[in-house]
Protein backbone atom coordinates (compact mmCIF):
# COMPACT_ATOMS: atom_id res chain seq x y z
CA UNK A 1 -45.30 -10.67 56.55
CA UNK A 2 -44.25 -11.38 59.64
CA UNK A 3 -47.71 -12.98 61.17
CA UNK A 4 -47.72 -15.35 57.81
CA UNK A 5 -44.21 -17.26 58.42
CA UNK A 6 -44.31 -20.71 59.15
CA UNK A 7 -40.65 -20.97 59.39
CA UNK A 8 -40.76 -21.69 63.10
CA UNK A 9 -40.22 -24.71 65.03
CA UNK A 10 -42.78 -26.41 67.20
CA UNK A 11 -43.36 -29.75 69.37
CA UNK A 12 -44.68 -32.18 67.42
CA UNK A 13 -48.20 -33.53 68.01
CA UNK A 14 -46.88 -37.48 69.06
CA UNK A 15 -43.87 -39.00 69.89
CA UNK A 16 -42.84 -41.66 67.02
CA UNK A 17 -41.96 -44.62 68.05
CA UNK A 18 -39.35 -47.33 66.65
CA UNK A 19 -41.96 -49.36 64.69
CA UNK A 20 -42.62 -45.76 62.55
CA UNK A 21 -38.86 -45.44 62.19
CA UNK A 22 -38.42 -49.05 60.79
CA UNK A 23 -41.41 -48.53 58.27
CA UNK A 24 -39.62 -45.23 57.64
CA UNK A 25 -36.40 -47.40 56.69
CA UNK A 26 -38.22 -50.00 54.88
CA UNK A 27 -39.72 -47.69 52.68
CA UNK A 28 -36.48 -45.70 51.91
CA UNK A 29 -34.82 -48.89 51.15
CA UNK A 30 -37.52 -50.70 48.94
CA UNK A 31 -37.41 -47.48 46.87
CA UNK A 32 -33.66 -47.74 46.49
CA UNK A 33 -33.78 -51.50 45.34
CA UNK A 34 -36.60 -50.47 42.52
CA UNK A 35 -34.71 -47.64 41.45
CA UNK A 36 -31.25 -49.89 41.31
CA UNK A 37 -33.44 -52.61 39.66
CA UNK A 38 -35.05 -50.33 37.31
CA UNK A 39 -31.78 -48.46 36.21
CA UNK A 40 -30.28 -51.65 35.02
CA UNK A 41 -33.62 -52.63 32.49
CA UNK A 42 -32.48 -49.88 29.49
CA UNK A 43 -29.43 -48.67 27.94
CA UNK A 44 -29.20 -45.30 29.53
CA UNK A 45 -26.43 -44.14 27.42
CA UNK A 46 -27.89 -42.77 24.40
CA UNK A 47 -30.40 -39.43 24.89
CA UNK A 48 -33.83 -41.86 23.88
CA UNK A 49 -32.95 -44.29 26.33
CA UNK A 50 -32.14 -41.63 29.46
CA UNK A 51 -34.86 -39.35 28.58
CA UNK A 52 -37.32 -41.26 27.19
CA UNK A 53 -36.69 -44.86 28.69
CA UNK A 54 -36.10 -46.24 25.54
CA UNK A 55 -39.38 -45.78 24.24
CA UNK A 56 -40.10 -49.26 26.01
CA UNK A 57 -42.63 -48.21 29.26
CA UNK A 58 -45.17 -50.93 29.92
CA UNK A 59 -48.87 -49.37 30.44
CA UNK A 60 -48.82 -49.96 33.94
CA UNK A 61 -45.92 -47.73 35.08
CA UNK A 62 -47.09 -44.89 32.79
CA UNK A 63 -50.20 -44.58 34.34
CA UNK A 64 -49.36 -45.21 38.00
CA UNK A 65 -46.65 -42.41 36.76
CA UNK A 66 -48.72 -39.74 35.40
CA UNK A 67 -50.85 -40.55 38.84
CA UNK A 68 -47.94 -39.80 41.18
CA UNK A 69 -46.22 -36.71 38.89
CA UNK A 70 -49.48 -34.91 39.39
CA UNK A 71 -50.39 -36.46 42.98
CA UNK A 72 -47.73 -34.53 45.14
CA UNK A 73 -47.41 -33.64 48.85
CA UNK A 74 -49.08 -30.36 48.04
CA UNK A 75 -51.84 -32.33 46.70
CA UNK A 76 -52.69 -34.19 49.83
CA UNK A 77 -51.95 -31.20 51.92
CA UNK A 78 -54.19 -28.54 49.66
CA UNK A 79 -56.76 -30.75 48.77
CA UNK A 80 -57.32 -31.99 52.30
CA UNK A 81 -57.28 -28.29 53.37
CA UNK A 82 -59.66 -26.78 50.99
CA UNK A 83 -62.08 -29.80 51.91
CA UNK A 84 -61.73 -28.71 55.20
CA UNK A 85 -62.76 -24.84 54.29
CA UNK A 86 -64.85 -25.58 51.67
CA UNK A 87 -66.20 -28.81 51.11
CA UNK A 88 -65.89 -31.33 48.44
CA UNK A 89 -66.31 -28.63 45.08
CA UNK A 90 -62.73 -28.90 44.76
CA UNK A 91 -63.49 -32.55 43.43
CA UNK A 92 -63.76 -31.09 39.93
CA UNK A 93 -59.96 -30.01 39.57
CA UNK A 94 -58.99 -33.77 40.08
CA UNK A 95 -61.89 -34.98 38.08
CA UNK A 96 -61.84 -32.93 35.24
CA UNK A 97 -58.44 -34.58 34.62
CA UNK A 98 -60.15 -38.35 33.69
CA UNK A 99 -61.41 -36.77 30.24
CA UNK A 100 -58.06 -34.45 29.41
CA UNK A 101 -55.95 -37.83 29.67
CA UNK A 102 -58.34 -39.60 27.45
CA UNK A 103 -57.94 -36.69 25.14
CA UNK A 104 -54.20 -37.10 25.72
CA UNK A 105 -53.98 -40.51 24.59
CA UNK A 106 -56.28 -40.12 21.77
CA UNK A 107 -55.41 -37.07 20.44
CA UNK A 108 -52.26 -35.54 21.52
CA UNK A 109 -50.00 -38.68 21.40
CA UNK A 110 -50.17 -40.35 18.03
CA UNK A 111 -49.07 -36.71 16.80
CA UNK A 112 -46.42 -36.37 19.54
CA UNK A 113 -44.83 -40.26 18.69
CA UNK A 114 -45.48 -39.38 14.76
CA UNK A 115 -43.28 -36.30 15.06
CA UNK A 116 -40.23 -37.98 17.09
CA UNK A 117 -39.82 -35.23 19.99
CA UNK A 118 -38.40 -35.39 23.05
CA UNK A 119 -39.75 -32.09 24.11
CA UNK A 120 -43.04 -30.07 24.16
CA UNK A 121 -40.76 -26.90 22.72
CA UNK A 122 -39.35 -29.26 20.09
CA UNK A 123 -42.61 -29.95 19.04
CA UNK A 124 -43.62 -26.43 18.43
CA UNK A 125 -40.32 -25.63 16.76
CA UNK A 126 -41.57 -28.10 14.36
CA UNK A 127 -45.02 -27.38 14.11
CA UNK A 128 -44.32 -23.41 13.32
CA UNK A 129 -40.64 -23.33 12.58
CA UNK A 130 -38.17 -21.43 13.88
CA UNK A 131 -35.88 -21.29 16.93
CA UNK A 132 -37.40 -18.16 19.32
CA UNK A 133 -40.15 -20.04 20.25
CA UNK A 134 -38.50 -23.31 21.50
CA UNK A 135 -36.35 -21.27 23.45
CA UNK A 136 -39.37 -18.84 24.69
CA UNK A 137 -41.17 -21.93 25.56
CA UNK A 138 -38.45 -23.74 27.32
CA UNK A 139 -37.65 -21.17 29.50
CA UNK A 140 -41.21 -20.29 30.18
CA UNK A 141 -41.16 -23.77 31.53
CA UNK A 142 -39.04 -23.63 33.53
CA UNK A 143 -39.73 -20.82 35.17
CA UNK A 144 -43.37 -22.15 35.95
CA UNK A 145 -41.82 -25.00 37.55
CA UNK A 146 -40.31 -23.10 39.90
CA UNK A 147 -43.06 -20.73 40.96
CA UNK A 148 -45.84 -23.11 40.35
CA UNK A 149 -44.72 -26.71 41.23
CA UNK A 150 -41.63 -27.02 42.73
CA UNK A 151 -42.32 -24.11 45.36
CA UNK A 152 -45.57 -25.72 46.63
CA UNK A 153 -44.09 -29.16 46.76
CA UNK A 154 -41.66 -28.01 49.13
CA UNK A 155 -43.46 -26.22 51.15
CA UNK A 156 -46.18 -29.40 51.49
CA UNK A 157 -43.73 -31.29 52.44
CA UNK A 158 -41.91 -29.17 54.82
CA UNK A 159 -45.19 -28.12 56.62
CA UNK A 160 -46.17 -31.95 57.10
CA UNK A 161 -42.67 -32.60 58.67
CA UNK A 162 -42.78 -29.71 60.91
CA UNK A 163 -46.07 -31.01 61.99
CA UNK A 164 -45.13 -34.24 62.40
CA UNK A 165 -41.86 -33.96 63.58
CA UNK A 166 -41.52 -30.55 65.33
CA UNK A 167 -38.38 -29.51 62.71
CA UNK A 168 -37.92 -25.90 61.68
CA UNK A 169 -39.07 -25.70 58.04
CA UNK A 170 -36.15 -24.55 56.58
CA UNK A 171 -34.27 -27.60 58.23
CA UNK A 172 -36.87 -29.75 56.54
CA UNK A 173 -37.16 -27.67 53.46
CA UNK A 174 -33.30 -28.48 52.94
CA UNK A 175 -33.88 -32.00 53.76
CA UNK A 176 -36.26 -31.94 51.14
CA UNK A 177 -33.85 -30.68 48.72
CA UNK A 178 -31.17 -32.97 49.37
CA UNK A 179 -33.35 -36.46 49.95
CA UNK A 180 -34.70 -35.56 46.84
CA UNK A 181 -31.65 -34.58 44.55
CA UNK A 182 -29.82 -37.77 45.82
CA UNK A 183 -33.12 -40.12 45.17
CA UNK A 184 -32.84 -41.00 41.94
CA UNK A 185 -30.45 -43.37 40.27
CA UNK A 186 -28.99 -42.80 37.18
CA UNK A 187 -31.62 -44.58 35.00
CA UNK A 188 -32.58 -41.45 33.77
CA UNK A 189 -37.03 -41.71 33.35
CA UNK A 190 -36.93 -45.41 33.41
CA UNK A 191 -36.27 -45.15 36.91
CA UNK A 192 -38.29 -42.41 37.80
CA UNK A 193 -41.06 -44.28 36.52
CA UNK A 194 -40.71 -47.31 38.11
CA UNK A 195 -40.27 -45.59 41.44
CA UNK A 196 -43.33 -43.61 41.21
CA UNK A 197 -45.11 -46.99 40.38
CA UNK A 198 -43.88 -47.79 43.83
CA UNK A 199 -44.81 -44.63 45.43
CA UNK A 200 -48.59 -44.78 43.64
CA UNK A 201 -49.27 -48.07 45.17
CA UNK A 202 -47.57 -47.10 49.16
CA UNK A 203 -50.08 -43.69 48.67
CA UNK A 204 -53.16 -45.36 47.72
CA UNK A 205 -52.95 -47.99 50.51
CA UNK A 206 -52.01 -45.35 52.79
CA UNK A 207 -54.64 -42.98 52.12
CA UNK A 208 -57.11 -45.78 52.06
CA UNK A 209 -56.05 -46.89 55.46
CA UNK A 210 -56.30 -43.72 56.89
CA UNK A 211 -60.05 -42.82 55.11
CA UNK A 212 -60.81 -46.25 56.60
CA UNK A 213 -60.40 -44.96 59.91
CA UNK A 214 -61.28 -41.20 59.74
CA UNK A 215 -64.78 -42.35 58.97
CA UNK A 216 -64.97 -44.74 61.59
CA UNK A 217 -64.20 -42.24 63.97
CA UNK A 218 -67.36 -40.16 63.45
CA UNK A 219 -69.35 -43.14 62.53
CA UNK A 220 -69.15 -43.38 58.80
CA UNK A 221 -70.19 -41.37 55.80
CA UNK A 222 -73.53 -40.58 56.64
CA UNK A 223 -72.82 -38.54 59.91
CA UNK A 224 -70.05 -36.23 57.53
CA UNK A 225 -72.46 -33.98 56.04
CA UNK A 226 -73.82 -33.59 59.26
CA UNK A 227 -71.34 -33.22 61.56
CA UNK A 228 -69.40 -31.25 58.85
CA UNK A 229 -72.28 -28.28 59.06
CA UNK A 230 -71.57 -28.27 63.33
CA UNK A 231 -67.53 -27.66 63.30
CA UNK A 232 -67.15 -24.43 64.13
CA UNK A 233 -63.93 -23.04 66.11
CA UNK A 234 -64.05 -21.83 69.46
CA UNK A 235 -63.08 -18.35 69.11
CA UNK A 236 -64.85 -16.36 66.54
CA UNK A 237 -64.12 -13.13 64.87
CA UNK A 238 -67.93 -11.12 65.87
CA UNK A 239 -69.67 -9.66 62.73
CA UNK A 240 -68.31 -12.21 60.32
CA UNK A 241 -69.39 -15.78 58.75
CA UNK A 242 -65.92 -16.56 57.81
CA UNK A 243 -65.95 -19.26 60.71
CA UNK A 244 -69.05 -21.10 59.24
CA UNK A 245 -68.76 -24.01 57.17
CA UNK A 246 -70.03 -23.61 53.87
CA UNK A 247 -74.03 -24.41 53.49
CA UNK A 248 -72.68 -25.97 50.43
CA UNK A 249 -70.37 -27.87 51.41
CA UNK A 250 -71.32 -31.34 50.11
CA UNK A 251 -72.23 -29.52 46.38
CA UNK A 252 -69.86 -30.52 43.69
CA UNK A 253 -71.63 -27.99 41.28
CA UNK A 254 -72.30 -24.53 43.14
CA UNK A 255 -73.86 -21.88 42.01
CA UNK A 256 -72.51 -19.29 39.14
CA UNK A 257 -72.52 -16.05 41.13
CA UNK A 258 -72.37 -16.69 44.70
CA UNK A 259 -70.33 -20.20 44.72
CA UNK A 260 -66.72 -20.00 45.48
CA UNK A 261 -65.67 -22.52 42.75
CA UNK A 262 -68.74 -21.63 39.93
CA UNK A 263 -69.53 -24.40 38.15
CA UNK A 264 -69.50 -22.74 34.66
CA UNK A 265 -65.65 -22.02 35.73
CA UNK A 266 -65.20 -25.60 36.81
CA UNK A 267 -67.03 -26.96 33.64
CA UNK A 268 -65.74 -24.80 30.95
CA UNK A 269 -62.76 -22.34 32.21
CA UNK A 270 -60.82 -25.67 33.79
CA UNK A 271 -61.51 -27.79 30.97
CA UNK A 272 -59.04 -25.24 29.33
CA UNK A 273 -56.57 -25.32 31.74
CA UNK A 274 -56.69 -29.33 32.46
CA UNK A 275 -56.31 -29.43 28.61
CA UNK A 276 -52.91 -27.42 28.49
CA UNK A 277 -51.41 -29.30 31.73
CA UNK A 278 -52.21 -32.93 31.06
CA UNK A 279 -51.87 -32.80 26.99
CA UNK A 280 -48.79 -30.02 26.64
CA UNK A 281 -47.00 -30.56 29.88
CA UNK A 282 -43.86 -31.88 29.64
CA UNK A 283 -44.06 -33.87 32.96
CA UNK A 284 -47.08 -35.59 31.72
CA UNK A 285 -46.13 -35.65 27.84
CA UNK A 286 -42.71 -37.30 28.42
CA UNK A 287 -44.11 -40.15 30.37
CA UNK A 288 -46.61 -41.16 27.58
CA UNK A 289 -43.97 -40.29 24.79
CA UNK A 290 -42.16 -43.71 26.59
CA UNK A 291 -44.80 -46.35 26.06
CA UNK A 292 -43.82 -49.03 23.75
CA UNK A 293 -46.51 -48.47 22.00
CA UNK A 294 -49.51 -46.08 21.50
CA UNK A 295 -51.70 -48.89 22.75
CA UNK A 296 -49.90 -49.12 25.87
CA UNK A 297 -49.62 -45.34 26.22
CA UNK A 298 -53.52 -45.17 25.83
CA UNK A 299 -53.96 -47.59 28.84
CA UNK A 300 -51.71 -45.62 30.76
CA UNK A 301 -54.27 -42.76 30.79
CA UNK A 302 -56.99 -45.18 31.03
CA UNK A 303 -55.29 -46.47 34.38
CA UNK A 304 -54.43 -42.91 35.56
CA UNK A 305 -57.56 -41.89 34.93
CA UNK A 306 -59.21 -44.22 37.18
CA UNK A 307 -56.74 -43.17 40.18
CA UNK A 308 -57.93 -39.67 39.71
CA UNK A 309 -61.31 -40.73 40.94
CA UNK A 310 -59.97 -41.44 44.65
CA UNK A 311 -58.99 -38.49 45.82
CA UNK A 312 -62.29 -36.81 46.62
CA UNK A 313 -62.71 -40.59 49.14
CA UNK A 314 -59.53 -40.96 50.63
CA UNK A 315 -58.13 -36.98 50.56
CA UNK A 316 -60.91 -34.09 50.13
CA UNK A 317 -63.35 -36.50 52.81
CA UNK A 318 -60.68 -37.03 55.07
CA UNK A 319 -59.97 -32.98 55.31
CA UNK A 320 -63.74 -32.58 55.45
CA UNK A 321 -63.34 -35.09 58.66
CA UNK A 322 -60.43 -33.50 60.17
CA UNK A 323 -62.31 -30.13 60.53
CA UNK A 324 -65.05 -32.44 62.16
CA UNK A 325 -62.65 -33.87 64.70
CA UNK A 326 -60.32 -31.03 65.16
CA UNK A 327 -62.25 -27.49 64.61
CA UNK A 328 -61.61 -26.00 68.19
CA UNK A 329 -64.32 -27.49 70.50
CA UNK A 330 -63.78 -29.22 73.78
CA UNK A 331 -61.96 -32.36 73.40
CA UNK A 332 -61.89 -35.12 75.75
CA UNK A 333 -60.15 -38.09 75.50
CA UNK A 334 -61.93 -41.93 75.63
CA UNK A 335 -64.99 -40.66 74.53
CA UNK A 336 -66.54 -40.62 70.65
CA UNK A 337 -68.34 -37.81 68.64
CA UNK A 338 -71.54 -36.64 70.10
CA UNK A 339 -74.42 -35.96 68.41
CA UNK A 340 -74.63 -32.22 69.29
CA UNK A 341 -76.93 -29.84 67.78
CA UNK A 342 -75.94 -26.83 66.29
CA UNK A 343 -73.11 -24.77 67.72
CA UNK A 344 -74.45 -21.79 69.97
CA UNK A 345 -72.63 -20.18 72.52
CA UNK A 346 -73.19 -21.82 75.99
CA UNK A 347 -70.59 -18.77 77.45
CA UNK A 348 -68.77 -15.94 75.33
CA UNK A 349 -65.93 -13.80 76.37
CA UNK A 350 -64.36 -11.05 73.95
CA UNK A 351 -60.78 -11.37 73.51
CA UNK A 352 -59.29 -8.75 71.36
CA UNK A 353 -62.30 -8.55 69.74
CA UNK A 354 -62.81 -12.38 68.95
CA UNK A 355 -65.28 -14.18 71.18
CA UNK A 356 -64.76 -17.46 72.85
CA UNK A 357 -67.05 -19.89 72.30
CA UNK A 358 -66.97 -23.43 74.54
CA UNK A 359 -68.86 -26.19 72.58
CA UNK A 360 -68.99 -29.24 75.56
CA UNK A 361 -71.22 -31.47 73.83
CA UNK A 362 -68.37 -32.76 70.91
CA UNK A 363 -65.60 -34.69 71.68
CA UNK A 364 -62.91 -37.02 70.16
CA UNK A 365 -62.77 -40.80 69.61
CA UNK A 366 -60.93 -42.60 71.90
CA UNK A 367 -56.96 -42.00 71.49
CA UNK A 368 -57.16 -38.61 70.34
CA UNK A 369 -55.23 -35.79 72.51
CA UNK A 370 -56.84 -33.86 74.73
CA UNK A 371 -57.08 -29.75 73.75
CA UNK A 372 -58.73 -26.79 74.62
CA UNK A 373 -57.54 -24.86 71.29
CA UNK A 374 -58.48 -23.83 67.62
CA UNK A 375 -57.06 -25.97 65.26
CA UNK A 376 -58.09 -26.84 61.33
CA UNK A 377 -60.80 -24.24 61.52
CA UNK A 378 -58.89 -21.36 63.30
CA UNK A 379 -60.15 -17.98 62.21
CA UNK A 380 -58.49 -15.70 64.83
CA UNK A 381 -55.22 -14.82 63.27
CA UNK A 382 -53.35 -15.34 67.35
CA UNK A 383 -54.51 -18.57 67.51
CA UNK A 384 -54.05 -19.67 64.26
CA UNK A 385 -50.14 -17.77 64.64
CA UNK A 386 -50.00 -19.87 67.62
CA UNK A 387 -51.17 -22.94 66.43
CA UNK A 388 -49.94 -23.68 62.80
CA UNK A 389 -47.97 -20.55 62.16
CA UNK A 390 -49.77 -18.51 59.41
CA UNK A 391 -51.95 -15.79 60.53
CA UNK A 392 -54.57 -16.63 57.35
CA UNK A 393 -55.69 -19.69 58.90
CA UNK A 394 -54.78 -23.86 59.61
CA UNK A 395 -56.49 -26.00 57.01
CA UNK A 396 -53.28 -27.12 55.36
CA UNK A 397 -52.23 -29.00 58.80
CA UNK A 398 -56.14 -31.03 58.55
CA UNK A 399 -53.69 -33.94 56.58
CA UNK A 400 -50.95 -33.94 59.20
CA UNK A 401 -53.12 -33.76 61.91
CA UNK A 402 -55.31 -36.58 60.85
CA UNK A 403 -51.99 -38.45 60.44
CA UNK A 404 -50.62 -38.30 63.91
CA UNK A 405 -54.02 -38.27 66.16
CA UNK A 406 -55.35 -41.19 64.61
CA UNK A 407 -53.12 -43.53 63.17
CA UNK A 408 -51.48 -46.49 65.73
CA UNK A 409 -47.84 -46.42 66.08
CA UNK A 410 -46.44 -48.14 62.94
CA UNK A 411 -48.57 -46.98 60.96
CA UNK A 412 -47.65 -43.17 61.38
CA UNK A 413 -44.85 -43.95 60.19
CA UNK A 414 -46.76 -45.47 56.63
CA UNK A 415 -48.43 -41.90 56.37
CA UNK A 416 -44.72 -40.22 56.31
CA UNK A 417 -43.31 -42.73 53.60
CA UNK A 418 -46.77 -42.07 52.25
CA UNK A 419 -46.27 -38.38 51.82
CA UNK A 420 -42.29 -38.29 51.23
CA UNK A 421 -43.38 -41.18 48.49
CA UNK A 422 -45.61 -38.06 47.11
CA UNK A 423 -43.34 -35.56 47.54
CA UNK A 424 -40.34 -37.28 45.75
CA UNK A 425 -42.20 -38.49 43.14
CA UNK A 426 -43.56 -35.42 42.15
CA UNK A 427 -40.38 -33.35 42.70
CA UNK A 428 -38.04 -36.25 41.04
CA UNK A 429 -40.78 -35.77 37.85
CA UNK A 430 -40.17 -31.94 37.54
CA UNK A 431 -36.58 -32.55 38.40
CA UNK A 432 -36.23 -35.04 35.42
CA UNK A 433 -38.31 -33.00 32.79
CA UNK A 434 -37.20 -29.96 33.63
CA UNK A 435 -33.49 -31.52 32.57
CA UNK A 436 -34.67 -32.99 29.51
CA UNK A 437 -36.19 -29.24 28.77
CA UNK A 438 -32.32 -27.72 29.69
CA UNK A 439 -30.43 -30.05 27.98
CA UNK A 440 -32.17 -30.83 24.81
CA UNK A 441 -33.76 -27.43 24.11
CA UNK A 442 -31.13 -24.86 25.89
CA UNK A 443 -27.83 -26.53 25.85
CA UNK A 444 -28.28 -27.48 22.34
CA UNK A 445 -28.95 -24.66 21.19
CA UNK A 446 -25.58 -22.88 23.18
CA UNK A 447 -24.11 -25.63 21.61
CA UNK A 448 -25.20 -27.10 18.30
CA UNK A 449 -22.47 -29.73 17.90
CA UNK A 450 -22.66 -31.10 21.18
CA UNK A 451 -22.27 -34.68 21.24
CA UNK A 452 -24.87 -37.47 22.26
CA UNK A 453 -22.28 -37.92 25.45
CA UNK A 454 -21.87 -34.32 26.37
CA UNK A 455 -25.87 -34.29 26.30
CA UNK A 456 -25.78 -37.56 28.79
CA UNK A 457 -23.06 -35.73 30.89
CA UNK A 458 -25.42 -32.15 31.07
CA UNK A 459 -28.53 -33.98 31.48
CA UNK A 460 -27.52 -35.69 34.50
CA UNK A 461 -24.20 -35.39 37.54
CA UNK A 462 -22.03 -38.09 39.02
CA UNK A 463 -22.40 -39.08 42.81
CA UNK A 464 -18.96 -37.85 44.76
CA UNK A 465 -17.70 -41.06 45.60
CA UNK A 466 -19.67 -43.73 44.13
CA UNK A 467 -18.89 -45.22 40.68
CA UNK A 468 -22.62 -44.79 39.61
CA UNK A 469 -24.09 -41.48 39.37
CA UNK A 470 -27.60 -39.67 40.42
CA UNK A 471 -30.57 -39.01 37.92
CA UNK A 472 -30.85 -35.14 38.72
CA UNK A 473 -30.55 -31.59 37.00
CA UNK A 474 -27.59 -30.19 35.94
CA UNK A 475 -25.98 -28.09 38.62
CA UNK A 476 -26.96 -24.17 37.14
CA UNK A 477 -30.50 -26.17 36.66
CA UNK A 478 -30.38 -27.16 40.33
CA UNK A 479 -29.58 -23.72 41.39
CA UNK A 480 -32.12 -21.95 39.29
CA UNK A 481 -34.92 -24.07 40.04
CA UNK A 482 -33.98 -24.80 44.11
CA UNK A 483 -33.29 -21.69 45.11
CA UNK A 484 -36.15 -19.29 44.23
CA UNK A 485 -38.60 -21.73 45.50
CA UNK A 486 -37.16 -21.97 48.83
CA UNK A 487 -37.83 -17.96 49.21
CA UNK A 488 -41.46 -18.17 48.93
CA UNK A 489 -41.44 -20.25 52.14
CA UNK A 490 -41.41 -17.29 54.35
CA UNK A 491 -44.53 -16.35 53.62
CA UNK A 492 -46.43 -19.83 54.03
CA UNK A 493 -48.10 -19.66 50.87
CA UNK A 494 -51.85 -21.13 50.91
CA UNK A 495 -51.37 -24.34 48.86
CA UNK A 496 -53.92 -23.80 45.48
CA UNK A 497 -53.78 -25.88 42.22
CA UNK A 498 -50.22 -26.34 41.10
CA UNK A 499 -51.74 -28.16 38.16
CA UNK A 500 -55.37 -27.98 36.94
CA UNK A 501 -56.42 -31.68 38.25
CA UNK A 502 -56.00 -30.97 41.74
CA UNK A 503 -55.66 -27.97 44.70
């Protein structure tokens, strides 16, 4: 699929300056010190302690946890971009999560804690007996990870580097890879945890900062709906509605038969789903399996439940907001959003059969570049080729795009920790789990006598040339989950729900 691939390289949209690079820095190195800090809090020689963090978490890190495991790049970048398509609907994957953790806590974990698992598989082996089904389970798992997590993350995160940065995505894609496998220290979960504490907090402010200033710039929330209805691109295909935004749009229930996202489905079918990721998951389950207590693993979900409620402000608005600002109309610079009625056609032109439509009455706040060019709401498959790179259309770049138009130097560089903070921490939370599933499920069962320290040594690799070692996968782990992802990247995959809660 040639037309699809995003793999190229292109000039970024702004030039970075130093104070980005030295927030860039900052942020690595803060994340370093809490995961060196946080690796030296348990014993992380016996299999509880590295896997399970000693069964000692504090409510506060399990919660901001569970937020950031399920909060990755591909989060911000599909969520944004199916706000900007769609509208606001897609509020109910990320809500529907506040009552699944409460059921978590509740009900899942005082039966988890009472059995004494590690694993989700382990569970089941006890539940129902026999072997088959832990191992069915466990590589079902894993397999999902790859296809359905680890894949999208990547590709997230690669797309908002590419746009940022002007880097081939491979080239990022590896750098993705190898940031990530050398990020966390060898505090097994304890460390992930406290990290992703870290991360939670830099992605709240940052999103908040940048909602902040997206609404400012078409003169607050009472203009969106509005303004929403008006962004149309400039080139249209003729005999099609595909370029209109959603009458919809600001509906979190639609309707049954003609709504894109039904609200029976969204009620009922997702309930389903939300139930199996956030109460069997082993990325979720193994964070609340570490609380101290079940009191403290309750609050976690209580906490994480509240931080599930921001995304529709400071993500799914925002990408409503960048379609505003960016949909293909004439943009001027030192000038803010008009008031312009609806779109019609002041001059047409066919061009391969897709009109041209000039819109001169919207425009861009002040600071915003100047561009005579589709962008988030491309629907001619040339210009959306030429702009973002996939033929199918640009609302996954309505994030990035946001990031570098409107935010001052300095604070550009907050919205890339902000994203790599989302991006490792959800990556770094398969990465983790998905060992925990290997070595405690697979390798034991290739080898029943294996000793707590062989399952230390499996679960986990030493840094070449360092006399403490990296929290990562096993090397045939790394391989099998790595490498198939990076092969869907071709094809520029539209980013949809990786986990019920979210797109």
């Amino acid at each position: 699929m040639e037309g699809n691939s995003t793999a190229g390289s292109f000039t970024p949209l702004q030039q970075f300056s130093v104070a980005d690079l030295v927030v860039i820095v900052t942020y690595f190195s803060l994340n370093l010190a809490v995961g060196i800090w946080s690796s030296c809090r348990v014993n992380r020689n016996t299999v509880s302690g590295y896997f399970l963090a000693g069964r000692d978490m504090a409510w506060w890190p399990i919660g901001a946890s569970l937020f950031a495991s399920s909060e990755g790049s591909g989060l911000f970048i599909g969520l944004a971009g199916t706000g900007a398509a769609g509208g606001i609907a897609v509020t109910g994957f990320e809500w529907n999560a506040t009552y699944a953790l409460l059921a978590l806590a509740w009900v899942f974990v005082p039966v988890y804690i009472s059995s004494g698992i590690v694993t989700m598989p382990e569970y089941l082996q006890r539940r129902f007996g026999g072997e088959r089904i832990r191992m069915y389970l466990s590589g079902l798992s894993l397999l999902l990870s790859i296809f359905t997590k680890i894949s999208t993350d990547l590709y997230s995160g690669a797309l908002f580097v590419q746009v940022c940065l002007g880097w081939n995505l491979y080239l990022s894609t590896v750098l993705m890879l190898l940031v990530t496998g050398l990020y966390t220290i060898a505090g097994g979960l304890v460390a992930v945890i406290y990290t992703d504490a870290l991360q939670t907090l830099i992605m709240v402010l940052g999103a908040i900062v940048l909602a902040v200033k997206a609404f400012n710039a078409i003169g607050g929330y009472s203009n969106l709906e509005e303004a929403y209805l008006k962004a149309v691109p400039s080139k249209i295909v003729p005999n099609t509605t595909c370029h209109l935004p959603r009458a919809d749009a600001m509906h979190l229930f639609r309707d049954p038969i003609s709504g894109d996202l039904p609200w029976t489905g969204m009620t009922f079918g997702l309930s389903i789903m939300a139930t199996w990721y956030w109460c069997t998951d082993q990325v979720i389950v193994q964070r609340s399996l570490s609380a101290r207590s079940l009191s403290h693993a309750k609050a976690g979900s209580i906490l994480a439940s509240y931080l599930k409620m921001l995304p529709l402000f400071v993500i799914i608005m925002p990408g409503m907001i960048s379609r505003v600002l960016f949909p293909g109309l004439m943009m001027q610079q030192g000038v803010t959003l008009g008031s312009a009625g609806l779109c019609c056609p002041s001059s047409a032109g066919v061009h391969q059969g897709v009109f041209s439509v000039q819109h001169p009455d919207t425009a861009l706040p002040s600071g915003a570049s100047s561009s005579l060019t589709d962008a988030v709401a491309c629907v001619d498959p040339e210009e959306c080729t030429r702009v973002c790179g996939a033929a199918v259309g640009c609302s996954n770049i309505a994030y990035p795009k946001l990031v570098v138009e409107l935010m001052p130097s300095g604070l550009r560089g907050l919205m890339i920790a902000v994203m790599m903070a989302a991006l490792m921490s959800s990556l770094t939370s398969i990465f983790n789990s998905s060992s925990t599933l290997f070595t405690m499920d697979i390798w034991r069962r290739m080898r029943p006598g294996a000793s707590e320290r062989e399952l230390l040594m499996v679960g986990r690799a030493p840094a070449a040339g360092s006399s403490t070692s990296t929290s990562r996968l096993s090397p045939a782990t790394w391989l099998l989950l790595s490498l198939p992802s990076s092969s869907w990247l071709s094809s520029g995959p539209a980013l949809t729900s990786r986990e019920p809660s979210g797109v």
